[in-house]
N, C-alpha and C. Protein backbone atom coordinates (compact mmCIF):
# COMPACT_ATOMS: atom_id res chain seq x y z
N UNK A 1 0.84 -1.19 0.00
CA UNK A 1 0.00 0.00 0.00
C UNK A 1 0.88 1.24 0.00
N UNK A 2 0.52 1.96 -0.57
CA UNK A 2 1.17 3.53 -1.00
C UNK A 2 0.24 4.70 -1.05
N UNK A 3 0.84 5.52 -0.71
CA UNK A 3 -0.20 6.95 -0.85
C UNK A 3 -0.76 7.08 -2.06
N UNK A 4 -0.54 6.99 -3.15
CA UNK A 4 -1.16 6.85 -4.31
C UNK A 4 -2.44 6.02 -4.64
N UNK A 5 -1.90 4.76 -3.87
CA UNK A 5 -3.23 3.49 -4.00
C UNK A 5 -4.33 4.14 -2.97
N UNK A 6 -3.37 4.58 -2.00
CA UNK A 6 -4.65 4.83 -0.80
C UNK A 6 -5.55 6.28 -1.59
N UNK A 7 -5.01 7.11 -2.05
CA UNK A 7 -5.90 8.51 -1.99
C UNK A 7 -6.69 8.25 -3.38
N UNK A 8 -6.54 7.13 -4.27
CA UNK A 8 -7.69 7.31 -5.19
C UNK A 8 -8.84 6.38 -4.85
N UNK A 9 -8.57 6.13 -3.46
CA UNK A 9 -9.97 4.97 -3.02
C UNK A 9 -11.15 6.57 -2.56
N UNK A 10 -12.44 5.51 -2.67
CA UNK A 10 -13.23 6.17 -1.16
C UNK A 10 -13.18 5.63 -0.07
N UNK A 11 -12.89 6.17 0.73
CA UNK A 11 -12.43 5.79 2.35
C UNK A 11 -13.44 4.88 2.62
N UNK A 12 -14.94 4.60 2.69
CA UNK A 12 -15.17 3.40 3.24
C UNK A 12 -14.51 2.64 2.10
N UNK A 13 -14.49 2.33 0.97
CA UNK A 13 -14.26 1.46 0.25
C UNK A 13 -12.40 1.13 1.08
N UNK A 14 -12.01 1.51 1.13
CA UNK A 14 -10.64 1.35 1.78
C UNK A 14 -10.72 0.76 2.75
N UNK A 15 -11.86 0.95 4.12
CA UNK A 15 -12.24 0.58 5.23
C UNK A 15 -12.53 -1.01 4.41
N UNK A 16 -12.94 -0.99 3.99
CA UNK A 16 -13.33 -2.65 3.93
C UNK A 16 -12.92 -3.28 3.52
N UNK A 17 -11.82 -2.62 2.26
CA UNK A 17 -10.50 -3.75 1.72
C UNK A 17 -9.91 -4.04 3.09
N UNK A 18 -9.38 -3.12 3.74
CA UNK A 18 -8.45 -3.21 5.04
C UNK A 18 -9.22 -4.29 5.90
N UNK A 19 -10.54 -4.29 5.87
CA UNK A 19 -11.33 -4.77 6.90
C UNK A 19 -11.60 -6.56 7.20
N UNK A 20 -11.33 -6.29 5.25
CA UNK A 20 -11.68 -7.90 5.08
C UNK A 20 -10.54 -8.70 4.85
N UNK A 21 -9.25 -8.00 4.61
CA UNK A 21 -7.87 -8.36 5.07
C UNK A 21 -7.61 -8.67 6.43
N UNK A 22 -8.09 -8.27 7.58
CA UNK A 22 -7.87 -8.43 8.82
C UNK A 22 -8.31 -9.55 9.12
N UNK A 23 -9.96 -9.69 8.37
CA UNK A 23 -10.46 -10.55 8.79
C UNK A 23 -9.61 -12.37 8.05
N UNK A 24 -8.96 -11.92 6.91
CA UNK A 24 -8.41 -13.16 5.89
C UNK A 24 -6.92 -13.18 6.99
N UNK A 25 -6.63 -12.44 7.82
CA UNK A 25 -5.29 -12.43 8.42
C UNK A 25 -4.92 -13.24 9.44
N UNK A 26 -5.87 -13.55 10.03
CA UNK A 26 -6.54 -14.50 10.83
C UNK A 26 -5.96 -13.63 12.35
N UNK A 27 -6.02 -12.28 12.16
CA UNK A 27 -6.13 -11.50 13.57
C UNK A 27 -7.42 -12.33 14.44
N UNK A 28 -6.98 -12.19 15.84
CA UNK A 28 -7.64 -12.88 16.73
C UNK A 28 -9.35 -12.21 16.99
N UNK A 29 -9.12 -11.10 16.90
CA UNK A 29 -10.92 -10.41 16.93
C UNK A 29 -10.84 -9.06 15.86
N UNK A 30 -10.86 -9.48 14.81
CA UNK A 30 -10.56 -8.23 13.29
C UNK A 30 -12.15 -7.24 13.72
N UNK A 31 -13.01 -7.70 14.70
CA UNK A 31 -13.71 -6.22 14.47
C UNK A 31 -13.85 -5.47 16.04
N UNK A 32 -12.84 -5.82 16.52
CA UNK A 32 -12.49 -5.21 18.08
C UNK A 32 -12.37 -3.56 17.43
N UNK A 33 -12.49 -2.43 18.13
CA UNK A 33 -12.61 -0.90 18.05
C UNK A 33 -12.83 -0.52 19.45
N UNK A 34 -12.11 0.64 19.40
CA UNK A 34 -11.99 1.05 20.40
C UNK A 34 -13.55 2.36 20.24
N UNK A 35 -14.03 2.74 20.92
CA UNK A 35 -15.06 3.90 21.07
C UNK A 35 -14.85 4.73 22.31
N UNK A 36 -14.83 5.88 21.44
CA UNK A 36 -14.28 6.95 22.81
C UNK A 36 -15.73 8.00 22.96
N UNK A 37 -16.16 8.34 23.63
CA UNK A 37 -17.24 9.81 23.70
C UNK A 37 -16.38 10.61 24.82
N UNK A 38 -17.26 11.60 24.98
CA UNK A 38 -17.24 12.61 26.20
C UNK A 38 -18.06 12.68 26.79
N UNK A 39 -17.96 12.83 28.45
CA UNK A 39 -19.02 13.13 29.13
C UNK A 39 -19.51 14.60 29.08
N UNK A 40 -20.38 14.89 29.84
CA UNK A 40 -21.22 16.26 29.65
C UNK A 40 -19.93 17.16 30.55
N UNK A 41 -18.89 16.65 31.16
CA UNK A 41 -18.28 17.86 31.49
C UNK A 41 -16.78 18.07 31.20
N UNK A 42 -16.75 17.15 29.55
CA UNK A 42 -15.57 17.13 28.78
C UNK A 42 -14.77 16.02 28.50
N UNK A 43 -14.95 15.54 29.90
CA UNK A 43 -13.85 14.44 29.98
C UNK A 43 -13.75 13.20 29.02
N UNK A 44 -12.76 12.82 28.07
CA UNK A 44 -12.83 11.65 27.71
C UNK A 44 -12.94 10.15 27.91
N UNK A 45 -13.88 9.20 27.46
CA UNK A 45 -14.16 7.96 28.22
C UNK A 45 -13.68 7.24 27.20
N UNK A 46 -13.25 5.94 27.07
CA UNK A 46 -12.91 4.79 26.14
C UNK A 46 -13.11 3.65 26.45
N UNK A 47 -13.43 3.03 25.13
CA UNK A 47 -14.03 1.53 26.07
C UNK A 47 -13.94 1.07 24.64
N UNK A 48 -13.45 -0.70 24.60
CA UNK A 48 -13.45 -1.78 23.68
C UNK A 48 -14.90 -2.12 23.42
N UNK A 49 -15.43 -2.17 22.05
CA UNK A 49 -16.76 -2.65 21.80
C UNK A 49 -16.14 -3.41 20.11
N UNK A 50 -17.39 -4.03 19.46
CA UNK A 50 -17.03 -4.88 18.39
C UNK A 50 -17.80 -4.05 17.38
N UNK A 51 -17.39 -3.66 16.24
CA UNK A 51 -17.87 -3.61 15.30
C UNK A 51 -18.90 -4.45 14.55
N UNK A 52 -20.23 -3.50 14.54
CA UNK A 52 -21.15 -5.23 14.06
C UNK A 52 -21.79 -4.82 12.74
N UNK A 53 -21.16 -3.87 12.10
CA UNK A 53 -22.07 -3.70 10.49
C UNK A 53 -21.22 -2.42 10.32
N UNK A 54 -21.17 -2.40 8.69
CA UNK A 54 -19.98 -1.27 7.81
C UNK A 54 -20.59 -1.02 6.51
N UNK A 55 -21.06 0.31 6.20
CA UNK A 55 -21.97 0.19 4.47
C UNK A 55 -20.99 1.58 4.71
N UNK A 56 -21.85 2.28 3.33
CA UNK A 56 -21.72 3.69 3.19
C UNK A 56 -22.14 4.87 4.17
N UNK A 57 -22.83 4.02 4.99
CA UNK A 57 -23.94 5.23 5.81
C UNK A 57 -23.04 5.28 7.01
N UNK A 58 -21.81 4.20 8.03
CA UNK A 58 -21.01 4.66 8.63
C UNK A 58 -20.60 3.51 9.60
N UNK A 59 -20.29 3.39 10.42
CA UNK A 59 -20.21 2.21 11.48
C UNK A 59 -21.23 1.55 12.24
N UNK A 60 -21.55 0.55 12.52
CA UNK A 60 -22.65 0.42 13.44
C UNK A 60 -22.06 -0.62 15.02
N UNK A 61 -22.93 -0.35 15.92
CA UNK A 61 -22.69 -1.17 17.35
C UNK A 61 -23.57 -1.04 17.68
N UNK A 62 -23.67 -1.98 18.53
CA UNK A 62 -24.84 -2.10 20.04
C UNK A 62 -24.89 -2.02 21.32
N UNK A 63 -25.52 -1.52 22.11
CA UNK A 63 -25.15 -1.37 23.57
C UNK A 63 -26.27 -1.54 24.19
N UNK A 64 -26.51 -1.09 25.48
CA UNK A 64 -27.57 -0.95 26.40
C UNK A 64 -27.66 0.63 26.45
N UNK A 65 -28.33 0.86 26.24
CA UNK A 65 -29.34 2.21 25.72
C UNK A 65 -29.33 2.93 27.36
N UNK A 66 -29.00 2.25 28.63
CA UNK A 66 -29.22 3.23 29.82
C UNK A 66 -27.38 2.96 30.45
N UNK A 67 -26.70 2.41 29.32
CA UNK A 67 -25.58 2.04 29.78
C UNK A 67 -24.72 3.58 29.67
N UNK A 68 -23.23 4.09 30.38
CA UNK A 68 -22.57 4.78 30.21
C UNK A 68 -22.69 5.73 28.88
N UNK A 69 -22.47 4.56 27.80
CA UNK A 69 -22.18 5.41 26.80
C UNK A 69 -22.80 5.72 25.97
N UNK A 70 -24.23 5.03 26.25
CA UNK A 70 -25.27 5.73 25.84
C UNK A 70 -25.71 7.20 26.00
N UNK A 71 -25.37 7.57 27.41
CA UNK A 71 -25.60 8.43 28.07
C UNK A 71 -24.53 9.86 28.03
N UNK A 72 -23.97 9.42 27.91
CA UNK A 72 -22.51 10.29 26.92
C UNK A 72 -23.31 10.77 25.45
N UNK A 73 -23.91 9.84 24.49
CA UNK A 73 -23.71 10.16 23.33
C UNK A 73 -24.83 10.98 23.24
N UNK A 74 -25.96 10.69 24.18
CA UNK A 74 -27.08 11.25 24.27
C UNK A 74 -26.95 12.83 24.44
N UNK A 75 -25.91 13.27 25.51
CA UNK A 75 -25.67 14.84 25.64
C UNK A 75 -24.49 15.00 24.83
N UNK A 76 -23.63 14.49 23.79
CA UNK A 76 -23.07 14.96 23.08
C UNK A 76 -22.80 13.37 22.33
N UNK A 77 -23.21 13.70 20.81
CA UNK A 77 -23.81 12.04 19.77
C UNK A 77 -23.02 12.43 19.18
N UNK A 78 -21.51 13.12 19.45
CA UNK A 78 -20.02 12.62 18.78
C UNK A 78 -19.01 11.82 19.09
N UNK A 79 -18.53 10.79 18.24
CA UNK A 79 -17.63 10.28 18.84
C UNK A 79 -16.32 9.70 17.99
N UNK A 80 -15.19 8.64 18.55
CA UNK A 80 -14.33 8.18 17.53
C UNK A 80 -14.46 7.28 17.88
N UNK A 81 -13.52 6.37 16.70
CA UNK A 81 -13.19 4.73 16.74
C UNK A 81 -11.72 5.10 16.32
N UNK A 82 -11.14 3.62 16.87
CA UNK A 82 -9.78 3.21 16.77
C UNK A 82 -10.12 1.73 16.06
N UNK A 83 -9.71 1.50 15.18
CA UNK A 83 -9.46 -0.06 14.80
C UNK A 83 -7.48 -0.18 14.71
N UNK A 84 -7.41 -1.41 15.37
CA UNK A 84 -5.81 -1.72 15.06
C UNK A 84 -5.68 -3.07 14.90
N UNK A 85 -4.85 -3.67 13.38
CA UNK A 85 -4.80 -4.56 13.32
C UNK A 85 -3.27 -5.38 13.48
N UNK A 86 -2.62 -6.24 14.34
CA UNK A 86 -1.60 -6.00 14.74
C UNK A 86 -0.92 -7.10 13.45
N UNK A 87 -1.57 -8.18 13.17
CA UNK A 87 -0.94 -8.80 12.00
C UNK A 87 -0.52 -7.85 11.02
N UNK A 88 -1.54 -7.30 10.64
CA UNK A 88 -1.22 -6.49 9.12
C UNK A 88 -0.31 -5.17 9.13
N UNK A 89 -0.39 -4.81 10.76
CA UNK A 89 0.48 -3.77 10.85
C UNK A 89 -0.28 -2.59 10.51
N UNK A 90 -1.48 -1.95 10.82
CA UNK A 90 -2.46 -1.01 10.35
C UNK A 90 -3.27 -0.38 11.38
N UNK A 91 -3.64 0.65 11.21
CA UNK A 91 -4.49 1.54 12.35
C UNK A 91 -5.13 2.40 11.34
N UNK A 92 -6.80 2.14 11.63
CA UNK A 92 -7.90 3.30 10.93
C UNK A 92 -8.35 3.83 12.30
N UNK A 93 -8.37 5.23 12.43
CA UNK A 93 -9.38 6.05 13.07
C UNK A 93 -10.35 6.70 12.43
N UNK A 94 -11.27 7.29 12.99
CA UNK A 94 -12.66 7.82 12.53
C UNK A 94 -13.27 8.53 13.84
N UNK A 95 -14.05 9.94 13.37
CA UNK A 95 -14.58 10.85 13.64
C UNK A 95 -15.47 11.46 12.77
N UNK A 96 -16.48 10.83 14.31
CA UNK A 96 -18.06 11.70 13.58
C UNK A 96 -19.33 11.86 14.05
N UNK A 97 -20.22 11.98 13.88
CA UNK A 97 -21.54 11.96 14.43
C UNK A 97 -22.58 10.56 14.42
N UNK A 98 -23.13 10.22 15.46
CA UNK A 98 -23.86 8.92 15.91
C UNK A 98 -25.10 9.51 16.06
N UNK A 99 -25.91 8.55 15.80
CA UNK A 99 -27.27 8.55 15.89
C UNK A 99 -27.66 7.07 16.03
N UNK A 100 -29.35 6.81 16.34
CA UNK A 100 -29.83 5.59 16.85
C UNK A 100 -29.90 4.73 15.29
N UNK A 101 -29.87 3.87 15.30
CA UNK A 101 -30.24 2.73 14.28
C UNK A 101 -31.63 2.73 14.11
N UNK A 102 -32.46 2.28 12.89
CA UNK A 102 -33.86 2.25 13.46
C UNK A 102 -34.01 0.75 14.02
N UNK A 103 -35.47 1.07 14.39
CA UNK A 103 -35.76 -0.73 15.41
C UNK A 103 -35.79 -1.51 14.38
N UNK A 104 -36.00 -1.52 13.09
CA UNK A 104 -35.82 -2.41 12.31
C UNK A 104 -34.64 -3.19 12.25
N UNK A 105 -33.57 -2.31 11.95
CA UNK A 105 -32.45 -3.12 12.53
C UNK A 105 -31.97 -3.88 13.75
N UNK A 106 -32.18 -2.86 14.43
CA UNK A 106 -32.34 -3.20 16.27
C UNK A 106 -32.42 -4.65 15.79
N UNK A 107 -34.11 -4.80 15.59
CA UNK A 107 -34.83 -5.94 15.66
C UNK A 107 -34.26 -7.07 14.86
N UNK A 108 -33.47 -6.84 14.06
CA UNK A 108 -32.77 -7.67 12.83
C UNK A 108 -31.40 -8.11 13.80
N UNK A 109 -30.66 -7.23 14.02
CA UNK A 109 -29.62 -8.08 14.60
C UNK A 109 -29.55 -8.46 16.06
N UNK A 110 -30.83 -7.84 16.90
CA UNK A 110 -30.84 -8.82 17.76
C UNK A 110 -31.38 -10.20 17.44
N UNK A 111 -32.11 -10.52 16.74
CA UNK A 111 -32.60 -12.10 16.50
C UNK A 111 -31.46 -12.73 16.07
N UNK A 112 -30.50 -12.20 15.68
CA UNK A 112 -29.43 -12.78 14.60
C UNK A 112 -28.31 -13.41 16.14
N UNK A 113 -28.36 -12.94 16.83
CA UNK A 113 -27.86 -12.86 18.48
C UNK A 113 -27.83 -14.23 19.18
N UNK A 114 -26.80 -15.43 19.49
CA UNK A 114 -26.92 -16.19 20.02
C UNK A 114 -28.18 -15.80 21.30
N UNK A 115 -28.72 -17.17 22.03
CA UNK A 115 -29.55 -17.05 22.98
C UNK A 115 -29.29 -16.64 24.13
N UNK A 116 -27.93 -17.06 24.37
CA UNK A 116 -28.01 -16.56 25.64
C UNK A 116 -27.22 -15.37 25.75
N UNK A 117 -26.59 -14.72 24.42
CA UNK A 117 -26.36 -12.99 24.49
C UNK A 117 -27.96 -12.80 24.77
N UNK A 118 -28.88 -13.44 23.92
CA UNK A 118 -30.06 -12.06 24.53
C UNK A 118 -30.27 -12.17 25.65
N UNK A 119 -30.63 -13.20 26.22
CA UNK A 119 -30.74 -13.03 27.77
C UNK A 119 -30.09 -12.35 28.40
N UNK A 120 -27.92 -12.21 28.21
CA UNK A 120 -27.67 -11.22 29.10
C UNK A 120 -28.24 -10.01 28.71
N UNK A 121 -28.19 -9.45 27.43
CA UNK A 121 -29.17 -8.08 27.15
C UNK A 121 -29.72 -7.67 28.20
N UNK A 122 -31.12 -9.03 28.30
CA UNK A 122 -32.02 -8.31 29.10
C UNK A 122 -31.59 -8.52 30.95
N UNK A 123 -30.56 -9.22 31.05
CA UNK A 123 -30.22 -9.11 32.58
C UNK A 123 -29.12 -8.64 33.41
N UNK A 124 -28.66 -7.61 32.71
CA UNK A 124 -27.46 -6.82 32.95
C UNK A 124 -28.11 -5.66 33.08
N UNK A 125 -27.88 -4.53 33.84
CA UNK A 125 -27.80 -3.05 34.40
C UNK A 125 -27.15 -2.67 33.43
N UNK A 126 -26.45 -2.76 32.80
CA UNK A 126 -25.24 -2.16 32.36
C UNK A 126 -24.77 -0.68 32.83
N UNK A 127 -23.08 -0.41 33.36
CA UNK A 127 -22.91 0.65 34.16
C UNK A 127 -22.69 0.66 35.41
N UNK A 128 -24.02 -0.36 35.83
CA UNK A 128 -24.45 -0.01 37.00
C UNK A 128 -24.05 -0.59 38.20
N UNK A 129 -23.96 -0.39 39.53
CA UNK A 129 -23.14 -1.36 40.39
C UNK A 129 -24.15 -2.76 41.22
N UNK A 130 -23.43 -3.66 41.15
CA UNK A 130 -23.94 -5.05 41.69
C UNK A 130 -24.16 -5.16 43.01
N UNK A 131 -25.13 -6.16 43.43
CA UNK A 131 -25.13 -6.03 45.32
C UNK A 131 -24.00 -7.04 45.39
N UNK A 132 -24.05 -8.37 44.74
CA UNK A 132 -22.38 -9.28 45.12
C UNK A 132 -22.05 -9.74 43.80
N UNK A 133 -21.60 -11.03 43.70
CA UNK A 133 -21.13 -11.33 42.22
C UNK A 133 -21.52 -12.22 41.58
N UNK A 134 -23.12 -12.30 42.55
CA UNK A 134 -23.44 -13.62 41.86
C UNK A 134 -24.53 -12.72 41.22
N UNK A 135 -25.21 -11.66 41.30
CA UNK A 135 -26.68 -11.12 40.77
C UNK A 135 -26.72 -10.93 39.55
N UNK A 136 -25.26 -10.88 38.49
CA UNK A 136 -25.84 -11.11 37.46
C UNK A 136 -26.37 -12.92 36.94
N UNK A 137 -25.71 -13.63 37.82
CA UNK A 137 -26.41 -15.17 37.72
C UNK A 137 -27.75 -15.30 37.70
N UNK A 138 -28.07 -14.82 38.66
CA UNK A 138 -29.21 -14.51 39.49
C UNK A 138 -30.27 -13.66 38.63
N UNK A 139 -29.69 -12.77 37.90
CA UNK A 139 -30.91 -12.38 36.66
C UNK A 139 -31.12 -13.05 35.54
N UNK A 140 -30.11 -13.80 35.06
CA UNK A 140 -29.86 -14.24 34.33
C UNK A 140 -30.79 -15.33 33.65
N UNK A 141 -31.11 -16.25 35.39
CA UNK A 141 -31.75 -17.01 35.57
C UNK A 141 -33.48 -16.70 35.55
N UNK A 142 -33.51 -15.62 35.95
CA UNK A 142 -34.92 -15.21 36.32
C UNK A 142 -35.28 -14.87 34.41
N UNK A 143 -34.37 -14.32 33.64
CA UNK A 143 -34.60 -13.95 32.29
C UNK A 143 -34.58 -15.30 31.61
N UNK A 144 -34.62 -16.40 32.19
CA UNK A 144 -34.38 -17.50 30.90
C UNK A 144 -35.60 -17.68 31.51
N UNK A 145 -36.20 -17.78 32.92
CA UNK A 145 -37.43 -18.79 33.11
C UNK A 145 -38.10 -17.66 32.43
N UNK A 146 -38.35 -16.54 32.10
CA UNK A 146 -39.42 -15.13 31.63
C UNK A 146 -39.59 -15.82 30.59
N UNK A 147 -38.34 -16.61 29.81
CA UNK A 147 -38.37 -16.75 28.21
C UNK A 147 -38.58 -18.31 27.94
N UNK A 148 -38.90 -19.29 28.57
CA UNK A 148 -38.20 -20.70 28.51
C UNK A 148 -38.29 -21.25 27.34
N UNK A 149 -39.38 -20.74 26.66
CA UNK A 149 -39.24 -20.85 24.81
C UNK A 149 -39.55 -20.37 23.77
N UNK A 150 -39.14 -20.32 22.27
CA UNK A 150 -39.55 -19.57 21.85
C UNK A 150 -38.50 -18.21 21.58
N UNK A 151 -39.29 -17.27 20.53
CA UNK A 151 -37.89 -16.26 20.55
C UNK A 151 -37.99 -15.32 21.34
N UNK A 152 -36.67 -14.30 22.24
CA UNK A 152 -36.47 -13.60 23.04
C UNK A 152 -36.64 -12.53 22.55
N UNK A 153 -37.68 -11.52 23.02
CA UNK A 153 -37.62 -10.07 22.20
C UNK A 153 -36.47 -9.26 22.58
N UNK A 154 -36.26 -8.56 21.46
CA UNK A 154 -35.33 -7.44 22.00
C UNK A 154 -35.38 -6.31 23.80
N UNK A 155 -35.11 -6.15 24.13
CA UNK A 155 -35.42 -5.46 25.70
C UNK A 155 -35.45 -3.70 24.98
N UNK A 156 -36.68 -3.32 25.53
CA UNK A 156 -36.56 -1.69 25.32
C UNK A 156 -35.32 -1.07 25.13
N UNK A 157 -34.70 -1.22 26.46
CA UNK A 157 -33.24 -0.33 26.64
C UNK A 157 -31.89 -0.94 26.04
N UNK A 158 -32.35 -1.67 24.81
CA UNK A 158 -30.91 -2.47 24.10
C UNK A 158 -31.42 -2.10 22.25
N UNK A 159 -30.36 -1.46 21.65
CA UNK A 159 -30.32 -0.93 20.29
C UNK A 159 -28.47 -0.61 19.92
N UNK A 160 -29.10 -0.16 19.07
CA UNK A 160 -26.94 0.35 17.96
C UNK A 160 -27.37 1.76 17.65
N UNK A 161 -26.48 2.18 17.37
CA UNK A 161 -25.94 3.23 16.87
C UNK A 161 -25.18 3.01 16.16
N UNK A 162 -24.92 4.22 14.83
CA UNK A 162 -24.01 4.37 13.83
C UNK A 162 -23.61 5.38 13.88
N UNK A 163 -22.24 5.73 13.55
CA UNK A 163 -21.47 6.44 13.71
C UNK A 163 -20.90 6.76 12.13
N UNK A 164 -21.68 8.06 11.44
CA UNK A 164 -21.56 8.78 10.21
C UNK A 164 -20.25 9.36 10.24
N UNK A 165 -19.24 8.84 9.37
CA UNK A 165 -17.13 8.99 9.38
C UNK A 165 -17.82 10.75 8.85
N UNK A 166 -16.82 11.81 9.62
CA UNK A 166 -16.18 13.26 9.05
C UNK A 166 -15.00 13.06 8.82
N UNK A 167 -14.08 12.36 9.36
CA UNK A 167 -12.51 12.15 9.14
C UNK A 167 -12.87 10.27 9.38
N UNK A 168 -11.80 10.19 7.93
CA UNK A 168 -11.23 8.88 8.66
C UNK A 168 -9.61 8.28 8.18
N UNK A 169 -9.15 8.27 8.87
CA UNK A 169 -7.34 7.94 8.49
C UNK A 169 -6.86 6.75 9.25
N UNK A 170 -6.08 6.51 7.64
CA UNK A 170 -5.57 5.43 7.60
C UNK A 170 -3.84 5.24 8.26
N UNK A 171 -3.11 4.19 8.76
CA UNK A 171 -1.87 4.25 9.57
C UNK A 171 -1.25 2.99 8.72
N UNK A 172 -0.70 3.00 8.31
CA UNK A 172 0.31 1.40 7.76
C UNK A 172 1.86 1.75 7.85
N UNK A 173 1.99 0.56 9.09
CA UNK A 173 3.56 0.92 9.82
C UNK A 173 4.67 0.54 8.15
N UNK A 174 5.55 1.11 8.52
CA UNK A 174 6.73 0.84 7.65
C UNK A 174 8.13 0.62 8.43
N UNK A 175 9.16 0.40 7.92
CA UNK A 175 10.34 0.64 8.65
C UNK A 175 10.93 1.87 9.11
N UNK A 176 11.22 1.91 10.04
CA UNK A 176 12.17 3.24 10.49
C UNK A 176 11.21 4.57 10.80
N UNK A 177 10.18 4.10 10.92
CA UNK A 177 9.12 5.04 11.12
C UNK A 177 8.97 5.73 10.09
N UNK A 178 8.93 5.07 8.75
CA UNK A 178 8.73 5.80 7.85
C UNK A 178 7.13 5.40 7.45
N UNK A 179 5.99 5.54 8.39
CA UNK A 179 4.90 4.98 8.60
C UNK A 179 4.31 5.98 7.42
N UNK A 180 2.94 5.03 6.44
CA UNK A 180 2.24 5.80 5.81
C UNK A 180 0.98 6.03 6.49
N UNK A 181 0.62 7.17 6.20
CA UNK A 181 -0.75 8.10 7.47
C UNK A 181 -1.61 8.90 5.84
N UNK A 182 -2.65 8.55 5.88
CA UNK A 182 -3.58 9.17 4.60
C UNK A 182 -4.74 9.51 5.75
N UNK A 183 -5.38 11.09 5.84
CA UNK A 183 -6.27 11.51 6.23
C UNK A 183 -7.21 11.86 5.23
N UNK A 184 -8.53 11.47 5.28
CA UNK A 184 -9.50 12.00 4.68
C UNK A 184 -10.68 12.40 5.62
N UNK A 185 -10.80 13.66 5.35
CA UNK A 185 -11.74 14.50 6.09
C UNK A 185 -13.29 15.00 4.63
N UNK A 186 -14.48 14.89 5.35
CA UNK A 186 -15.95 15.14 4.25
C UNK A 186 -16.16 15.95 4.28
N UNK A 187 -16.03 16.77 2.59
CA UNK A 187 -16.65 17.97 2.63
C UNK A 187 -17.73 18.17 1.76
N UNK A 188 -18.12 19.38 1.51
CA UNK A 188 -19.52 19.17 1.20
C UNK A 188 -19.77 18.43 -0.87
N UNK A 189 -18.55 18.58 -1.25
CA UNK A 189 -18.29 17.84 -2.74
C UNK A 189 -18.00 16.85 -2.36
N UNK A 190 -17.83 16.07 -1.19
CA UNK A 190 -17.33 14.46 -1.37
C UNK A 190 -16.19 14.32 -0.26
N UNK A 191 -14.86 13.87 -0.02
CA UNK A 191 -13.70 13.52 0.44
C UNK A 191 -12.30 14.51 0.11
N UNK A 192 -11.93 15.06 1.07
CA UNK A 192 -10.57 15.65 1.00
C UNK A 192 -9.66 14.47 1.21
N UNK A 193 -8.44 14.70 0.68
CA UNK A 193 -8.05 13.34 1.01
C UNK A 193 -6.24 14.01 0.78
N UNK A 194 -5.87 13.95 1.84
CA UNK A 194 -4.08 14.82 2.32
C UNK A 194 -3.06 13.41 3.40
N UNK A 195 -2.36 13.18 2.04
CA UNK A 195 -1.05 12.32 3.21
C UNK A 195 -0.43 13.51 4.15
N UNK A 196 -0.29 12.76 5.65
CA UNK A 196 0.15 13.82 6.30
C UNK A 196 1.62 12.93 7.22
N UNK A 197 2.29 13.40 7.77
CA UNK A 197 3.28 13.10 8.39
C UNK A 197 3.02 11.98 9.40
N UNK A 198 3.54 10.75 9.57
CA UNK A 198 3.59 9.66 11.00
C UNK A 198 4.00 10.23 12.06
């Protein structure tokens, strides 16, 4: 890869060559990302989540809707991602604006959801603090007898968000730190697109 190859792509299209290389690389979790927001009084938060869907329209994930970072995005619905892939030697970041998924989707990839992810869905606080260490067992249990057969609905307070790229840049280590770094930032004709210094 070279600055040349990289700046006549469109950046998602780049995102997903890179993406589906990670995944052929046999990296141990190719859609691990890091997600950072801010709280309402600046401060930066970060936390490991998985990447669970990539089109044109921007990133998508799922969470618990009364969890932390829900609640972050809710008083400010900007945020970044970090992807790093350590086989291939590569780092994409991205910056931009999040919004809710509709329930259609919601509803689509929670069914798609092993069984007993939905159950924790619905028996986790998320955030929130435990009385000992067994109570998430303990809900766990009470959410399978709620459900004992049959399919598990989605829980009110569990959906995704997507995260619409304004910047997204690309990192591919080289020797001697002669690392290639391609930023592309959206403007209102399409993609700026400037190699900038490692």
């Amino acid at each position: 890869m070279n600055y040349e190859s990289q700046t006549t792509h469109d950046p998602m299209v780049q995102f997903r060559e890179w993406f589906d290389a990670a995944i052929l690389s046999g990296e141990s979790e190719p859609t691990a990302m890091s997600l950072a927001t801010v709280t309402a009084y600046g401060t930066p938060n970060v936390r490991m989540l998985l990447l669970k869907g990539v089109d044109d329209r921007g990133f998508v994930f799922y969470t618990n809707l009364e969890s932390t970072k829900s609640t972050e995005l809710a008083a400010n619905p900007a945020a970044a991602l970090c992807f790093y892939w350590k086989v291939l030697k590569r780092q994409v970041r991205v910056t931009g604006r999040v919004e809710p998924v509709s329930d259609d989707e919601a509803d689509e990839y929670f069914a798609s959801r092993p069984r007993l992810s939905q159950i924790g869905a619905w028996a986790s606080a998320q955030s929130r603090p435990m009385s000992d260490s067994f109570e998430l067992e303990r809900n766990c249990a009470a959410v399978a007898l709620r459900f004992p057969i049959g399919a598990v609905p989605r829980p009110p307070h569990w959906s995704g968000y997507r995260l619409t790229p304004a910047t997204i840049e690309f990192w591919q280590e080289k020797p001697f730190r002669c690392h290639e770094r391609v930023r592309h930032a959206r403007t209102a004709a399409g993609w700026d697109t400037q190699p900038i210094f490692p």
